[in-house]
Protein backbone atom coordinates (compact mmCIF):
# COMPACT_ATOMS: atom_id res chain seq x y z
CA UNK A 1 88.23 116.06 107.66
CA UNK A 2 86.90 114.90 110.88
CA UNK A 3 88.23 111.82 113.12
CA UNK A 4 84.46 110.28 112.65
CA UNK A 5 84.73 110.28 108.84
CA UNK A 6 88.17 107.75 109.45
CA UNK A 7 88.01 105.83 112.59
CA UNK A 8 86.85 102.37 110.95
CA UNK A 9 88.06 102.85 107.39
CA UNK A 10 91.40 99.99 106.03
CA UNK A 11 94.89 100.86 105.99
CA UNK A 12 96.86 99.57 103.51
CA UNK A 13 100.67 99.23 102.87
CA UNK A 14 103.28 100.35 100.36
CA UNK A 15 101.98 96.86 98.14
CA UNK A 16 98.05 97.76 98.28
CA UNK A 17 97.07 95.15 101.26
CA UNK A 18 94.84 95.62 103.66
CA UNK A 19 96.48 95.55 106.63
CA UNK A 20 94.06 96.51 109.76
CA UNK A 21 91.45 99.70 110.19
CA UNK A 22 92.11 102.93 111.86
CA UNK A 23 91.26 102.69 115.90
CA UNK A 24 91.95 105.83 116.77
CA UNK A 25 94.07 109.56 116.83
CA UNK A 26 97.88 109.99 118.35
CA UNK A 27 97.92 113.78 119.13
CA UNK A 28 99.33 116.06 121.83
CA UNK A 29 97.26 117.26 124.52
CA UNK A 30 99.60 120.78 124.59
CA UNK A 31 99.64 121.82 121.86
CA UNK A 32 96.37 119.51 119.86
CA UNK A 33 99.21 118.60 117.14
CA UNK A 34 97.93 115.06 115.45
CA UNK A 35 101.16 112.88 115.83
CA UNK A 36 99.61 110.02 113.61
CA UNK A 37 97.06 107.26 113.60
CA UNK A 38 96.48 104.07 116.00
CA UNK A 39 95.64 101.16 113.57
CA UNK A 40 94.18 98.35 115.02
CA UNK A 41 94.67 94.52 113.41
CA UNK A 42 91.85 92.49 115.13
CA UNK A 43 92.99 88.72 116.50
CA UNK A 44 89.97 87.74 118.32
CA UNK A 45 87.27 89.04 120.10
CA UNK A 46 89.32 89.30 123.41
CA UNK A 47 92.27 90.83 121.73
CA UNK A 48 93.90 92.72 119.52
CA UNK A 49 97.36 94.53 118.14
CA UNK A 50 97.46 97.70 117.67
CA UNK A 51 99.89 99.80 115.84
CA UNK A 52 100.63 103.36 115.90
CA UNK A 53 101.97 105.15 112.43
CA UNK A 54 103.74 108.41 112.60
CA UNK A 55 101.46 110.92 110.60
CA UNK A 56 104.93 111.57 108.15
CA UNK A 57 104.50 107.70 107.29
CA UNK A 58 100.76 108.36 105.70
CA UNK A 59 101.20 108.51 102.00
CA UNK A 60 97.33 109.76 101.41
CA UNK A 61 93.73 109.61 103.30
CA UNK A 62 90.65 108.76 101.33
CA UNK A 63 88.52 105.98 101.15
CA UNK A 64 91.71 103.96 103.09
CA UNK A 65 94.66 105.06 104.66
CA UNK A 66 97.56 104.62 102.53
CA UNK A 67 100.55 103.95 104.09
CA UNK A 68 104.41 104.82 102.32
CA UNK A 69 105.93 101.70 104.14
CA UNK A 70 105.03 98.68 105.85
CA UNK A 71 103.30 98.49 109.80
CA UNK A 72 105.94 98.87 112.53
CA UNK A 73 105.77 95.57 115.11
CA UNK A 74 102.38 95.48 116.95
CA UNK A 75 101.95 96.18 120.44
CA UNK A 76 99.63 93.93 121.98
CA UNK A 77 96.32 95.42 124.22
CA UNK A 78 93.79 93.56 126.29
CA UNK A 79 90.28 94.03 125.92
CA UNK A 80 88.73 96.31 128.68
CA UNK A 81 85.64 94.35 128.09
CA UNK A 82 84.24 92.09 130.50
């Protein structure tokens, strides 16, 4: 599976709710080991929380992201757009 086919798609939790969309790949630049997914929960257009979820906390990947627990606390991120 490639990263295009599920950078956009939902993430839901353990109780089947959507919950945000996948932003982006955690992985290590040593040794290319994917550490988990960067899920993004959109506020507003000039922000947004983000999320990261350890790969071992991913109960399946399809047509969402299906997650064995709830979201850890967000971390919030500024736009870069000006």
């Amino acid at each position: 599976m490639y990263f295009e086919e599920i950078k956009g798609i939902g993430v839901l939790n353990k109780n089947a709710n959507v919950v945000g969309k996948v932003e982006d790949i955690d992985f290590s630049l040593e040794d290319g080991v994917i550490n988990g997914l960067v899920v993004s929960l959109k506020k507003n257009i000039l922000s947004k929380d983000e999320v990261s979820v350890k790969f071992e906390d991913i109960a399946a990947i399809g047509d969402y992201v299906i997650l064995k627990n709830d979201l850890p606390r967000p971390v919030k991120v500024e736009s870069s757009d000006a």
